[in-house]
Protein backbone atom coordinates (compact mmCIF):
# COMPACT_ATOMS: atom_id res chain seq x y z
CA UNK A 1 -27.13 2.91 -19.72
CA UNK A 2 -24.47 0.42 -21.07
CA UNK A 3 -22.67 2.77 -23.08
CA UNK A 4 -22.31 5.37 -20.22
CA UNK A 5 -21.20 2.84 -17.87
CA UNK A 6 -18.13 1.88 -20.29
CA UNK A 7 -17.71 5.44 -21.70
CA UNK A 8 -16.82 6.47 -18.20
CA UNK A 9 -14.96 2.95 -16.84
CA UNK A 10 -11.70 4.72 -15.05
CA UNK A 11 -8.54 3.31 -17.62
CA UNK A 12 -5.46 4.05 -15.35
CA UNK A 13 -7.31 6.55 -13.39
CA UNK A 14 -9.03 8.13 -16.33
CA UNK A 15 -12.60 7.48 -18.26
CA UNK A 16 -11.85 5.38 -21.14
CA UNK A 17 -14.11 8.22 -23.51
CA UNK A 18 -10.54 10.50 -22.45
CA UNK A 19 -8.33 7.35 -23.91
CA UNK A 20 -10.45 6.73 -26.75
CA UNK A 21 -10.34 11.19 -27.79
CA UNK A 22 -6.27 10.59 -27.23
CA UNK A 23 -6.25 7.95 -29.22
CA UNK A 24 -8.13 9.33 -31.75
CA UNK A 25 -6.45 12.67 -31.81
CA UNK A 26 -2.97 11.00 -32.27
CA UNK A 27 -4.76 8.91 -35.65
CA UNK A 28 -5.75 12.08 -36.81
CA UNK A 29 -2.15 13.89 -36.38
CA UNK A 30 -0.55 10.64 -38.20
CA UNK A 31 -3.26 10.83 -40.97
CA UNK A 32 -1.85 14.41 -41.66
CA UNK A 33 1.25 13.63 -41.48
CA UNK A 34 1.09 11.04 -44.35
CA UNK A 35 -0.80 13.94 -46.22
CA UNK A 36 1.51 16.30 -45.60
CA UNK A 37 4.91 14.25 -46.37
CA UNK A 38 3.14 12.53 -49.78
CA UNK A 39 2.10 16.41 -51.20
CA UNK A 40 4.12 19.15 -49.56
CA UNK A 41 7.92 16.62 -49.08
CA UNK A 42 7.33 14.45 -51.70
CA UNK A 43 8.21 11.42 -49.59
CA UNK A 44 6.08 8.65 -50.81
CA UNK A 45 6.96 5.67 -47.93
CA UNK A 46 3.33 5.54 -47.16
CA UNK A 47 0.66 5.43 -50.15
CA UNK A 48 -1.91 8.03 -50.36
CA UNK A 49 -4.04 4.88 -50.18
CA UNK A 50 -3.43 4.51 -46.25
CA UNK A 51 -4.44 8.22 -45.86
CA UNK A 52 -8.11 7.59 -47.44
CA UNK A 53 -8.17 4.30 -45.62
CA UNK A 54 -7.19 5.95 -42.10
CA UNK A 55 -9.38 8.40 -42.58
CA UNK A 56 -12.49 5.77 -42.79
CA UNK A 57 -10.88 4.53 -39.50
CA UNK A 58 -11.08 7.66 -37.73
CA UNK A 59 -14.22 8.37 -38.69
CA UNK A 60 -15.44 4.88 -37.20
CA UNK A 61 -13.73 5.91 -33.72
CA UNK A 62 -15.22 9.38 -33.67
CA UNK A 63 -18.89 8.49 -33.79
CA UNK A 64 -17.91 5.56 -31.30
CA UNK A 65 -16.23 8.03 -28.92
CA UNK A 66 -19.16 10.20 -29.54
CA UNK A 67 -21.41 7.72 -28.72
CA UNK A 68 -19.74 6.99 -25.71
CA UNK A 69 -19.49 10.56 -24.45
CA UNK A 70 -22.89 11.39 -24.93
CA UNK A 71 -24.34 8.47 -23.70
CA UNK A 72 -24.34 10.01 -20.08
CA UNK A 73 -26.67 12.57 -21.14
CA UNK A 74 -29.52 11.04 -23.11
């Protein structure tokens, strides 16, 4: 009951699950990007290290945003 009742708080007019899919959509396009500019550009800037690491963060704030957006049906 908790978790639906935050999932669905309005955030600037919207449920804060919609922020939280945004926001993770956004990590997931950046965590490519590093990907894609370390083995297809050959810019190394960012370490292949912060990809791996990113990719542990993204996976924390999926199962949280899943959590939260299924919470209203269970």
């Amino acid at each position: 009951m908790v978790l639906s009742t935050l999932g669905y708080t309005p955030v600037l007019g919207y449920p804060a699950v919609l922020w939280g899919g945004l926001f993770t959509l956004l990590l997931l396009i950046i965590q490519v990007s590093i990907a894609f500019l370390n083995l297809r550009m050959g810019i190394h800037t960012i370490p292949m290290r912060a990809h791996k690491a990113l990719g542990y963060v993204i996976l924390l704030l999926v199962l949280v945003h899943a959590a939260l957006g299924l919470a209203a049906y269970v």
